[in-house]
Protein backbone atom coordinates (compact mmCIF):
# COMPACT_ATOMS: atom_id res chain seq x y z
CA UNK A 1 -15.75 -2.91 -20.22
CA UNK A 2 -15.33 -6.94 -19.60
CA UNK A 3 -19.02 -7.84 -18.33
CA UNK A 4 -17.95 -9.38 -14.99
CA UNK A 5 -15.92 -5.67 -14.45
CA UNK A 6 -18.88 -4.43 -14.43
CA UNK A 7 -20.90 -6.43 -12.32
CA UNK A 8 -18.88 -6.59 -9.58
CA UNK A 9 -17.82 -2.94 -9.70
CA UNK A 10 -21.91 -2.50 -9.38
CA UNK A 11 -22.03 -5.13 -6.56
CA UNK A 12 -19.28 -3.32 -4.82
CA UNK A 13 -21.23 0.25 -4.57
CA UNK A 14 -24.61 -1.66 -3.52
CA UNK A 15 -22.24 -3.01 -1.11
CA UNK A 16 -20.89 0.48 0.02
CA UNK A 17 -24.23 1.96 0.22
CA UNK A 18 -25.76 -0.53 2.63
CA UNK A 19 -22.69 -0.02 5.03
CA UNK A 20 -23.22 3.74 4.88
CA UNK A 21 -26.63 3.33 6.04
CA UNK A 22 -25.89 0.84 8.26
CA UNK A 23 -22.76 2.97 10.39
CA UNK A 24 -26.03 5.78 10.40
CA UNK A 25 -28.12 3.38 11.82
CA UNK A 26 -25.84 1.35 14.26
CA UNK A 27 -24.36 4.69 16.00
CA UNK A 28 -20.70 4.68 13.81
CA UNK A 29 -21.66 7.48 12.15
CA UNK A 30 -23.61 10.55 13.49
CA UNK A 31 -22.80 13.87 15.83
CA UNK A 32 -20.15 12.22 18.24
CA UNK A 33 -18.94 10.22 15.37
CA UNK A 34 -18.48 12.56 12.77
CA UNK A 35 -15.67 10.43 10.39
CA UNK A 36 -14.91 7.01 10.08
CA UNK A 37 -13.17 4.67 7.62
CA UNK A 38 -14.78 1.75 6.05
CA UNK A 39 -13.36 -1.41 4.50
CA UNK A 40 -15.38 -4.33 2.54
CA UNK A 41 -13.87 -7.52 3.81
CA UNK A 42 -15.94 -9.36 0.97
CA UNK A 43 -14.15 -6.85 -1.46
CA UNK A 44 -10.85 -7.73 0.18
CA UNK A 45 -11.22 -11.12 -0.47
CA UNK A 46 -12.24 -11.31 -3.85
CA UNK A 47 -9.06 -9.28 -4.68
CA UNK A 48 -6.93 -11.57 -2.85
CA UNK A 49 -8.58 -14.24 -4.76
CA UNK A 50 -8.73 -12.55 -8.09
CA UNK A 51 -4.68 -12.04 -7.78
CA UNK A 52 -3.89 -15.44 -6.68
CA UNK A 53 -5.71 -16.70 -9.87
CA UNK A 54 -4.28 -14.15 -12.44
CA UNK A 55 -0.79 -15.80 -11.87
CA UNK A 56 -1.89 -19.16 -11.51
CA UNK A 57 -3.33 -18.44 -15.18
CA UNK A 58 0.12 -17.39 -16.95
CA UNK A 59 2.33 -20.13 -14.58
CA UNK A 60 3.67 -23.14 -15.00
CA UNK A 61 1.76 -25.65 -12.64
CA UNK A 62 3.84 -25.81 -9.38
CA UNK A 63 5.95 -22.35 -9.72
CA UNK A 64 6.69 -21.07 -6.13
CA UNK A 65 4.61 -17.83 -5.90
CA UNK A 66 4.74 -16.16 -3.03
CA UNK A 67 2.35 -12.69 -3.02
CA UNK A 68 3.37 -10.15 -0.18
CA UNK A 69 0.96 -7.30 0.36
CA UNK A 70 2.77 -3.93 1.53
CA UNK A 71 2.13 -3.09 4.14
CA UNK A 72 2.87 0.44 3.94
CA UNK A 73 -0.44 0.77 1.75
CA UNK A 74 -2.69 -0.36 4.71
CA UNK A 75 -0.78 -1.09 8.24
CA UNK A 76 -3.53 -2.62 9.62
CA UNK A 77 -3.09 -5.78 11.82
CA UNK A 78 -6.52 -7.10 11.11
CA UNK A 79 -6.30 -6.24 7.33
CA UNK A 80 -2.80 -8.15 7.51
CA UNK A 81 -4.29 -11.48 9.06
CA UNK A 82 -7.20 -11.14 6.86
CA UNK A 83 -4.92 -11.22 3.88
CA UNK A 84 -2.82 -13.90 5.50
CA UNK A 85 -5.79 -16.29 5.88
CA UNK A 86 -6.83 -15.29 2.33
CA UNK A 87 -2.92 -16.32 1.02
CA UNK A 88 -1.23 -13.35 0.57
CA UNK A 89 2.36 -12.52 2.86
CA UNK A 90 3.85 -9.13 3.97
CA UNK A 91 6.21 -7.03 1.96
CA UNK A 92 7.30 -4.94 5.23
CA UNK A 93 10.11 -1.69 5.06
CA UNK A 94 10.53 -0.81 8.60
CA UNK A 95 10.50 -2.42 12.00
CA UNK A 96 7.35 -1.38 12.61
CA UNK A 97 5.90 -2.78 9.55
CA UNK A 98 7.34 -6.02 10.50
CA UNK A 99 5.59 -5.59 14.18
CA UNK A 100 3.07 -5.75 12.68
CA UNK A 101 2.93 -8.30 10.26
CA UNK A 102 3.96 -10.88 13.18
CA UNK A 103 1.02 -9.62 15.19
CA UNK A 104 -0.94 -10.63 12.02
CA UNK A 105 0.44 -13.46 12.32
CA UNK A 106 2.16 -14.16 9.23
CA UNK A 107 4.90 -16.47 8.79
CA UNK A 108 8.80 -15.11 8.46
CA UNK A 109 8.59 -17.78 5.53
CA UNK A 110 6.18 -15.29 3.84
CA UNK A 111 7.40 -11.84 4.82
CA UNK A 112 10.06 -9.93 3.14
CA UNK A 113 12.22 -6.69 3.73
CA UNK A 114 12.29 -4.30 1.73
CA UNK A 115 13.74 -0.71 2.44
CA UNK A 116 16.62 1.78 1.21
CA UNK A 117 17.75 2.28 5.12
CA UNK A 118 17.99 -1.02 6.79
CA UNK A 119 19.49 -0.81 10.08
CA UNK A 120 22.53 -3.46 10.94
CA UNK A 121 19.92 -4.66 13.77
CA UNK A 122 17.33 -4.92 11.61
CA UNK A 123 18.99 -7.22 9.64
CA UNK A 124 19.87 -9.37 12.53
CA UNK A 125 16.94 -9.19 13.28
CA UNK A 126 15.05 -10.44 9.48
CA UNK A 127 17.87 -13.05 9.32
CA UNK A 128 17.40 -14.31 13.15
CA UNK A 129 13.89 -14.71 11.78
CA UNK A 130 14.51 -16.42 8.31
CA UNK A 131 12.77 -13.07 6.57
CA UNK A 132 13.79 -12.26 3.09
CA UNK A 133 15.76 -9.67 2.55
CA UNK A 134 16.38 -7.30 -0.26
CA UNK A 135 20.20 -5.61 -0.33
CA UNK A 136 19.40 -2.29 -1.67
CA UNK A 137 23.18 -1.48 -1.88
CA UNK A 138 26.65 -2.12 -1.92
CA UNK A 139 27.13 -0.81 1.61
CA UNK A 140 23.83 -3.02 2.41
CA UNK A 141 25.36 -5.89 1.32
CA UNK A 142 28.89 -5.56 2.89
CA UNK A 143 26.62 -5.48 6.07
CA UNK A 144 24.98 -8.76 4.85
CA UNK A 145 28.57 -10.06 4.59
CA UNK A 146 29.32 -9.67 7.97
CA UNK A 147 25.96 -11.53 9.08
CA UNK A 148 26.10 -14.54 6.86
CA UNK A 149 28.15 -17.23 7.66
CA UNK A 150 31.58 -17.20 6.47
CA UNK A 151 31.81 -19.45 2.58
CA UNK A 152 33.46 -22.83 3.37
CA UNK A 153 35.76 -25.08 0.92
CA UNK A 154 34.30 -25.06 -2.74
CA UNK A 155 32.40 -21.89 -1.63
CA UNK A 156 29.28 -22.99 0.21
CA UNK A 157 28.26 -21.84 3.38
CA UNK A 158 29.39 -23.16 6.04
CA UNK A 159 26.16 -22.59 8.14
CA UNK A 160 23.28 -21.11 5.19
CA UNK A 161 21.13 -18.52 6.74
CA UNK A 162 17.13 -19.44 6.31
CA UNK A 163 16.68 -16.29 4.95
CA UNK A 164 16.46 -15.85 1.12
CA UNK A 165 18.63 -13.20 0.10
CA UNK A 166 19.16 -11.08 -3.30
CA UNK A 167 19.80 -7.69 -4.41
CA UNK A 168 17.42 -4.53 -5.48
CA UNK A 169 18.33 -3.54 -8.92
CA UNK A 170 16.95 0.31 -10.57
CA UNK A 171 16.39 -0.88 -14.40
CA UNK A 172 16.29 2.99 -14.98
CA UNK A 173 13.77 2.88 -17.75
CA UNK A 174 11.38 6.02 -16.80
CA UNK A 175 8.79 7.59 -14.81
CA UNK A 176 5.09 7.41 -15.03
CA UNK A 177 3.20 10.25 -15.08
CA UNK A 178 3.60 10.73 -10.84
CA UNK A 179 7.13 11.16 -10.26
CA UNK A 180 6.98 11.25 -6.87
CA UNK A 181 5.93 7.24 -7.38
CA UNK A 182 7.72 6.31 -10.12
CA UNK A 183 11.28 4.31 -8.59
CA UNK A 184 12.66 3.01 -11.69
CA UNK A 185 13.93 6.80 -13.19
CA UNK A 186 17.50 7.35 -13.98
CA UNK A 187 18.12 9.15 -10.01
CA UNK A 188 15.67 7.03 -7.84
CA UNK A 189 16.80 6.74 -4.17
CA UNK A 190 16.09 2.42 -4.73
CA UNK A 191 18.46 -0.08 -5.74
CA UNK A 192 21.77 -0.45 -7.57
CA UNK A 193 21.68 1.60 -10.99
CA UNK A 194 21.89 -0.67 -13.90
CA UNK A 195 22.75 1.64 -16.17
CA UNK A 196 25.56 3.79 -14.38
CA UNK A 197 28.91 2.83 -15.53
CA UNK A 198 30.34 -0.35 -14.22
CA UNK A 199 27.34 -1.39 -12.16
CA UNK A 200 26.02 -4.13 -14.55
CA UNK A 201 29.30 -5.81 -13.73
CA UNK A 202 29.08 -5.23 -10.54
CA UNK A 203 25.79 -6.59 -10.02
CA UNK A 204 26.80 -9.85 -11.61
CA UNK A 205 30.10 -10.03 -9.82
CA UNK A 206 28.29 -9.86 -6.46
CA UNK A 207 26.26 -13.16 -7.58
CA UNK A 208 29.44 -15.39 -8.66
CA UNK A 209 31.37 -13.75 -5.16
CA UNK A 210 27.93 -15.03 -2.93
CA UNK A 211 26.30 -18.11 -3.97
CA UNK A 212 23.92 -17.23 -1.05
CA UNK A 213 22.30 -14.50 -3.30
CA UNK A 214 19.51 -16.24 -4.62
CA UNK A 215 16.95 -13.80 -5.40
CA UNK A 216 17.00 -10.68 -7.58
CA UNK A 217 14.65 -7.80 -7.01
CA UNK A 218 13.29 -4.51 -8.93
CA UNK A 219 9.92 -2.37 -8.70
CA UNK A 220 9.37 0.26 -11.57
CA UNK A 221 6.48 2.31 -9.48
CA UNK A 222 2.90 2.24 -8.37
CA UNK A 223 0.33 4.83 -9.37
CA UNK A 224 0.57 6.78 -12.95
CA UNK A 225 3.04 3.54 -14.27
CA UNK A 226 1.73 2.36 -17.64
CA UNK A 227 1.26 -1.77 -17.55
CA UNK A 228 3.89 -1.77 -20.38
CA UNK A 229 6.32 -0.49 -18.73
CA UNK A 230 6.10 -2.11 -15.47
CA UNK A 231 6.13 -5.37 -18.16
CA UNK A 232 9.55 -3.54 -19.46
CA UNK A 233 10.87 -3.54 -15.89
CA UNK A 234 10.11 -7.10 -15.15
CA UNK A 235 11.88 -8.17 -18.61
CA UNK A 236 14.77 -6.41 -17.62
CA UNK A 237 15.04 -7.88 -14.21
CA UNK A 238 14.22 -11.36 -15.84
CA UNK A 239 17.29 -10.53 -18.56
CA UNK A 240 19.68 -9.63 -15.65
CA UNK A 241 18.71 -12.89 -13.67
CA UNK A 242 19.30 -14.90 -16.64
CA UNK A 243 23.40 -13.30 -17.11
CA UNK A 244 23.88 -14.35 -13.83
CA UNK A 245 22.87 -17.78 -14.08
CA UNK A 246 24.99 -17.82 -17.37
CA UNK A 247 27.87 -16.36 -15.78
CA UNK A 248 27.75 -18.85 -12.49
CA UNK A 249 27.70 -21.80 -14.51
CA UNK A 250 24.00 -22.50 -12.65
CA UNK A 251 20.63 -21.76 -11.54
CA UNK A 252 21.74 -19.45 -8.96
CA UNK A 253 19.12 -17.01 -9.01
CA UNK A 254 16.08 -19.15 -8.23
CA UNK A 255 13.52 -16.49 -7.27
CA UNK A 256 12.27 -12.73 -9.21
CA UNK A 257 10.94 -10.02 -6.86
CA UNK A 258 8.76 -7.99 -9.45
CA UNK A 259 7.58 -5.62 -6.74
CA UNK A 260 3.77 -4.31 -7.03
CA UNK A 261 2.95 -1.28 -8.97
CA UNK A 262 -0.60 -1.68 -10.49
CA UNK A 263 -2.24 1.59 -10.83
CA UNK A 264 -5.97 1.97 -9.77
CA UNK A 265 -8.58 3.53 -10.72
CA UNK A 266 -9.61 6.43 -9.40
CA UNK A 267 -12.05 7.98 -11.68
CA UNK A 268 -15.00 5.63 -12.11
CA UNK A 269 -16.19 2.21 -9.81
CA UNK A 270 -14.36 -0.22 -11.81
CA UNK A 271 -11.35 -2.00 -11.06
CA UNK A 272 -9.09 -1.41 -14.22
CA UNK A 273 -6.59 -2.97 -14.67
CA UNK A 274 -6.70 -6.42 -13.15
CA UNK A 275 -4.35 -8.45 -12.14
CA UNK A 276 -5.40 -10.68 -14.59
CA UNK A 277 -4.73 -8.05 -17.41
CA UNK A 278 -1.50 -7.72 -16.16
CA UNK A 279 -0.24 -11.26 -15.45
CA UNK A 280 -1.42 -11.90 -19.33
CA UNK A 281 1.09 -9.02 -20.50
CA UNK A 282 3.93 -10.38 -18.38
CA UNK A 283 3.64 -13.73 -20.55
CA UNK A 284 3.44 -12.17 -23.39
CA UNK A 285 6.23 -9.64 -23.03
CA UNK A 286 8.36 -12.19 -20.70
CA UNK A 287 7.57 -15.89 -21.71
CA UNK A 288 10.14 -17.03 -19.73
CA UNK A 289 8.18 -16.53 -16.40
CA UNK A 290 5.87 -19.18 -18.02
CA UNK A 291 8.50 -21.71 -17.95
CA UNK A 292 8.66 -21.73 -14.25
CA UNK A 293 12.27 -21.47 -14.02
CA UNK A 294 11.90 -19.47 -11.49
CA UNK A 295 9.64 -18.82 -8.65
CA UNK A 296 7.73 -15.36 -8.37
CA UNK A 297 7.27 -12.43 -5.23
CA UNK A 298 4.59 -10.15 -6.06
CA UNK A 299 4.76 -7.01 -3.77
CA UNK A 300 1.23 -5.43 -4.50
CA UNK A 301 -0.74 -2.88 -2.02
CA UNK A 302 -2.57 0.09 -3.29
CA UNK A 303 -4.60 -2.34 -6.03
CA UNK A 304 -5.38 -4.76 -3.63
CA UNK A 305 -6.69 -2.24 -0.97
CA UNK A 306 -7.49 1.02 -2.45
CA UNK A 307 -11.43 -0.06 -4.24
CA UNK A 308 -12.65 -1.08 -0.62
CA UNK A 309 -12.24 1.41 1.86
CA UNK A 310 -14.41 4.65 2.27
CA UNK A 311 -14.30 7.77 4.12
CA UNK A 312 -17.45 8.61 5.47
CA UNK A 313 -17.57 12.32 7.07
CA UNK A 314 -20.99 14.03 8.52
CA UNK A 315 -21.39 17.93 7.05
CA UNK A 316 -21.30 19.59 10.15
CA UNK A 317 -22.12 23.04 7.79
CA UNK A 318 -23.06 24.14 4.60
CA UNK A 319 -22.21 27.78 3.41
CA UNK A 320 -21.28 29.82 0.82
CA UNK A 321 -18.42 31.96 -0.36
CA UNK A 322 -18.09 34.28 -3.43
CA UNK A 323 -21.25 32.58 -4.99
CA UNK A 324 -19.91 28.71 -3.94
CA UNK A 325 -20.69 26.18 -2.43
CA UNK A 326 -18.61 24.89 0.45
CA UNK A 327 -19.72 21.66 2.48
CA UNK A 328 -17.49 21.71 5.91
CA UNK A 329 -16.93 18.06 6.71
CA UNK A 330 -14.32 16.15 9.23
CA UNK A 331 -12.58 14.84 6.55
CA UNK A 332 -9.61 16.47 5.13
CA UNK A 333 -5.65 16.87 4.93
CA UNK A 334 -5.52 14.10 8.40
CA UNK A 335 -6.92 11.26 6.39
CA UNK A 336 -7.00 12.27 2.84
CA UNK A 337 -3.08 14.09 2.68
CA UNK A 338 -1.81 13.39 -0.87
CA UNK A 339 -4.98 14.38 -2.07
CA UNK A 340 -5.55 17.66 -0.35
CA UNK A 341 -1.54 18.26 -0.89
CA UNK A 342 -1.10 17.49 -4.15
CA UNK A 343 -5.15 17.08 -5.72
CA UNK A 344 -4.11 17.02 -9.49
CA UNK A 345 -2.44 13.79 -8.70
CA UNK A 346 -4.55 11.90 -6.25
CA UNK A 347 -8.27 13.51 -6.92
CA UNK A 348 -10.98 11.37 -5.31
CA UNK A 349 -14.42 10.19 -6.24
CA UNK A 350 -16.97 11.47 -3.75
CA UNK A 351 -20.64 10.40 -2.50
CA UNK A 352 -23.18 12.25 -1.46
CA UNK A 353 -25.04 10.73 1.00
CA UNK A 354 -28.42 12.18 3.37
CA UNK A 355 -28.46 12.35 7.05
CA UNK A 356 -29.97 8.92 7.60
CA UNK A 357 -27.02 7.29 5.15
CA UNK A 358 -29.00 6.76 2.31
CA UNK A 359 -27.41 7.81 -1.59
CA UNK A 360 -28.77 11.29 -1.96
CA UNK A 361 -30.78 11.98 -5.06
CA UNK A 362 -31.28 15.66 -6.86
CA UNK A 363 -29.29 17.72 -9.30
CA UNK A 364 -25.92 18.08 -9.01
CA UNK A 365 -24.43 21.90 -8.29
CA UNK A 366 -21.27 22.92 -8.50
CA UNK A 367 -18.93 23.00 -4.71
CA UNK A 368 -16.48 22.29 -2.73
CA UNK A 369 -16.23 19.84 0.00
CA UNK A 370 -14.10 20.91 2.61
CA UNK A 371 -12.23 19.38 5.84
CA UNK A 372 -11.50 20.31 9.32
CA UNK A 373 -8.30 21.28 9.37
CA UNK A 374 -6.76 25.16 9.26
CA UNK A 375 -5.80 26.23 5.74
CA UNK A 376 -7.92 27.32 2.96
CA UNK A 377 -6.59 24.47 0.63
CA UNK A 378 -7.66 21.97 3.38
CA UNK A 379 -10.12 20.41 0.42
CA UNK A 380 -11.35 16.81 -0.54
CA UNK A 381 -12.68 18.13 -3.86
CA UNK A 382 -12.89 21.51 -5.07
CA UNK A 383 -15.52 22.71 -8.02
CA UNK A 384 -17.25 19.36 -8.09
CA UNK A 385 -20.51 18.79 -9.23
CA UNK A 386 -22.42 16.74 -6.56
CA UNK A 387 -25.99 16.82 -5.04
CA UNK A 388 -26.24 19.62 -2.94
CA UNK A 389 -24.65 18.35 0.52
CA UNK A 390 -26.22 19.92 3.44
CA UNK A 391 -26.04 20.22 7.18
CA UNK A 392 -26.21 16.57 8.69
CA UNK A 393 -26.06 14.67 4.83
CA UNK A 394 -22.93 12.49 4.56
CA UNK A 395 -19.79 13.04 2.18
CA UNK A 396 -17.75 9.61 1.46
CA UNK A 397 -14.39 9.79 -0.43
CA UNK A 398 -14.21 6.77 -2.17
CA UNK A 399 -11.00 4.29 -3.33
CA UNK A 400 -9.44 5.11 -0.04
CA UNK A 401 -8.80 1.74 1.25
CA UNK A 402 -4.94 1.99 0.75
CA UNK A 403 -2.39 5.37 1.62
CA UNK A 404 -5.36 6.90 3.08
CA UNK A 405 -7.34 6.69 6.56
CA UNK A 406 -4.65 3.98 7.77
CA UNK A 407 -1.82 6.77 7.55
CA UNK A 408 -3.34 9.46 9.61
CA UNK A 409 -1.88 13.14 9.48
CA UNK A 410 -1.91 15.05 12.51
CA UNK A 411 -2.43 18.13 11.38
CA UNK A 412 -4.21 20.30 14.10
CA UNK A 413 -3.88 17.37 16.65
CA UNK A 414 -6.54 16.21 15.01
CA UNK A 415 -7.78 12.44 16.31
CA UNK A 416 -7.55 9.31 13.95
CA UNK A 417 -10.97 7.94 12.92
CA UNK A 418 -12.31 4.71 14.00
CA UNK A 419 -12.03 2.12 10.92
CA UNK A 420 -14.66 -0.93 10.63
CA UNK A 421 -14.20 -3.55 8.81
CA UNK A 422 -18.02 -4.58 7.30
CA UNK A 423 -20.04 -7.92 5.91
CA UNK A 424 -23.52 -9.29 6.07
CA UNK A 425 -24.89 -10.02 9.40
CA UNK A 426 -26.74 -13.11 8.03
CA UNK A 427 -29.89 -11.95 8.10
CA UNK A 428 -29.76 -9.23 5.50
CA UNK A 429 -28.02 -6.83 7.27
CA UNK A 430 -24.83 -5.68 7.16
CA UNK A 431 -22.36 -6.27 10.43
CA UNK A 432 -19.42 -4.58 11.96
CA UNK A 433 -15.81 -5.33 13.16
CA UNK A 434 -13.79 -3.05 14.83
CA UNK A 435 -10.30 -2.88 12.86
CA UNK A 436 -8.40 0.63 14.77
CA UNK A 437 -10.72 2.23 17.70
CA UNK A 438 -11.20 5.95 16.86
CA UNK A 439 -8.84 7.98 18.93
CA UNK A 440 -9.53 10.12 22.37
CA UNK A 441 -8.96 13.83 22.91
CA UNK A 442 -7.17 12.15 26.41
CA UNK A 443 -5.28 9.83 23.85
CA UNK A 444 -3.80 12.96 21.72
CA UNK A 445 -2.56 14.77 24.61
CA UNK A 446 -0.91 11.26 25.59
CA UNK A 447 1.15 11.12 22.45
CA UNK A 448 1.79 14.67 22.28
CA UNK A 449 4.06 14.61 25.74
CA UNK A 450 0.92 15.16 28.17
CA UNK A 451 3.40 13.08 30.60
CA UNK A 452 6.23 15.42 30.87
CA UNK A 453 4.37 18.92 30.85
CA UNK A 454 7.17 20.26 32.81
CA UNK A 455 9.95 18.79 31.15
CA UNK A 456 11.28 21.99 29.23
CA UNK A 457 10.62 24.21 32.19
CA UNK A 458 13.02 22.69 34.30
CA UNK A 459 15.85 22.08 32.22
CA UNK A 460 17.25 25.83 32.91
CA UNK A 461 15.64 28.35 35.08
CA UNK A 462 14.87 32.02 34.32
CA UNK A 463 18.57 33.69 34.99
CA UNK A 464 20.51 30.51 35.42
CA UNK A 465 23.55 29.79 33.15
């Protein structure tokens, strides 16, 4: 492991374990507080930082990069402006995601939509703004043809949108090894299919028709996708962008949307790959991004995220059943879903902490630690070997900074966790920000129609027709 790797995957757990103890200390953890989510804002930063520079590396000086987090791996307004102030955009799919990202305040210049269901008013909408936007289809881009202005003499527009506008392309080379995140496979729901008959053509013919498609776009997957094959989908999506050009006679196609997709690690502290890793493969496998012919969208999320956030839940009771150990904590299927759904493909690392948030020492015995919710297979970890957590100690999933706390489950009407973003205080200590309040009991009945109690009891009364 690269030396630096190391260090800072050691300075990241100090890191952790201070906050721990410090949420104990300062009230955000305890018996009315029982779960919370943590996220490392100097951790945030440095992968914001560490991206920025990876690409910088393998570029031509003054290629236009633009690097849009997505949001669907953390929709969190203050994580948003946090990565906006640290120079990364949104990659948004929904209006809500977009909501967001302009509470962040990030620019429409630096936001772009991506999503296989776009309404017609959301497109307005993206192209009212100056958004990019991503055609996923044909019928997606007849819409688009009704929105932009019509093509004057010599086929410009008469009017050009702001908005930068290409075309989502499926490269169809494979899945990883989760196929539930894998989008470049020969049936994925995204994008035009390169490889069905006729659709090559098609692709290309839409460019010569539109001289306002200037971008082309394609994402091979996200977790479980080797790096050479997310390289493979970029070098087919560079290939593509280069017939078109051909075929219009020009540099049409200014701009590549390689979508996101580095995997993380889940099973140890380090953060493997890098970004730096992975921008050196791209110019090795396509060294015609180095020439800076054309300018670069990155669309990452779970890699930037995932390392710094943790999911801190008191024991509320320690037991045993058929000779095991079961810890009963407050975290479960509500903030930890693909894991306790599907655990062979999302397993967590977990912490043991003691009741004052301090690491907990001992052996390590064999249990399971268990959430709230209930069903039996409501489990963070099952069979793990981990100091023995009891009553009052502390279990912490860890790597759950992205797809985890952020997207909370409702199982049970179960209430979201509070989330705190943490640094130093200045004075050795470690300080606090509020990112999401945790949720009332008063707030649950609220969303769950608490307002219109009597709503299905008057719509027909007992014996009426």
């Amino acid at each position: 492991m690269d030396h630096d790797v190391e260090a800072e995957a050691r300075e990241r757990a100090a890191r952790r374990d201070e906050a721990v103890r410090a949420a104990v200390e300062q009230g955000l953890l305890g018996p009315d507080a029982a779960v919370v989510g943590l996220l490392d804002v100097r951790g945030i930063r440095e992968s914001a930082a560490a991206l920025r520079t990876a690409f910088e590396a393998v570029l031509a000086p003054g290629t236009p990069v633009l690097h849009a987090f997505a949001v669907k791996a953390t929709p969190l307004v203050p994580v948003l402006r946090l990565l906006h102030e640290e120079g990364v955009g949104a990659e948004v799919a929904s209006p809500g995601e977009l909501a967001l990202a302009r509470a962040a305040g990030v620019p429409a210049a630096r936001t772009v939509l991506d999503s296989p269901a776009k309404t017609p008013a959301e497109l307005r909408e993206a192209l009212a703004l100056g958004i990019a936007v991503n055609a996923d289809n044909p019928q997606e881009l007849d819409r688009l043809d009704a929105l932009v202005p019509a093509r004057g003499a010599g086929g410009a527009t008469a009017a050009p949108v702001r908005s930068p506008l290409g075309i989502r392309v499926n490269p169809q080379i494979g899945a990883g090894s989760i196929g539930a995140t894998s989008t470049a496979t020969e049936t994925s729901k995204f994008g035009v299919a390169l490889r069905d008959e006729g659709a090559r053509e098609w692709v290309v013919r839409a460019y010569t028709e539109r001289p306002w498609l200037t971008r082309l776009h394609a994402h091979t997957g996200s977790q479980g996708i080797p790096l050479p094959l997310l390289a493979r989908g970029v070098a087919e999506t560079f290939a593509l962008a280069e017939e078109i050009n051909a075929r219009v006679g020009r540099r049409q196609v200014d701009t590549l949307d390689i979508g996101g997709g580095l995997p993380v690690n889940f099973a140890g502290e380090a953060t493997a790959p890098t970004y730096a890793r992975y921008a050196r493969l791209l110019a090795e496998q396509v060294p015609g991004l180095r020439a800076g012919r054309y300018g670069l969208v990155t669309e990452f999320g779970r890699s930037l995220l995932a390392k710094h956030g943790t999911v801190v839940a008191r024991v509320e009771y320690a037991k045993r059943s058929g000779g095991r150990r079961i810890a009963v904590t407050h975290a479960g299927v509500q903030v930890a879903t693909r894991t306790v759904y599907a655990p062979g493909a999302w397993p967590l690392r977990i912490a043991a902490y003691d009741g004052e948030g301090r690491p907990k020492p001992g052996p390590e015995v064999v249990q399971d630690v268990a959430g709230p919710a209930c069903f039996s297979g409501d489990l963070l970890a099952e069979g793990r070997a981990l100091p023995a957590l009891e009553q009052g100690d502390y279990a912490a999933a860890l790597d759950t900074g992205a797809y985890y706390f952020a997207h909370h489950y409702a199982y049970n009407s179960l209430a979201r966790p509070g989330i705190y973003g943490f640094g130093p205080d200045g004075a050795g200590g470690v300080a606090f920000a509020t990112v999401r309040e945790p949720q009332t009991v008063a707030e649950v009945v609220a969303e769950s129609g608490g307002a219109h109690a009597s709503a299905l009891t008057t719509l027909c009364a007992p014996g009426s027709r």
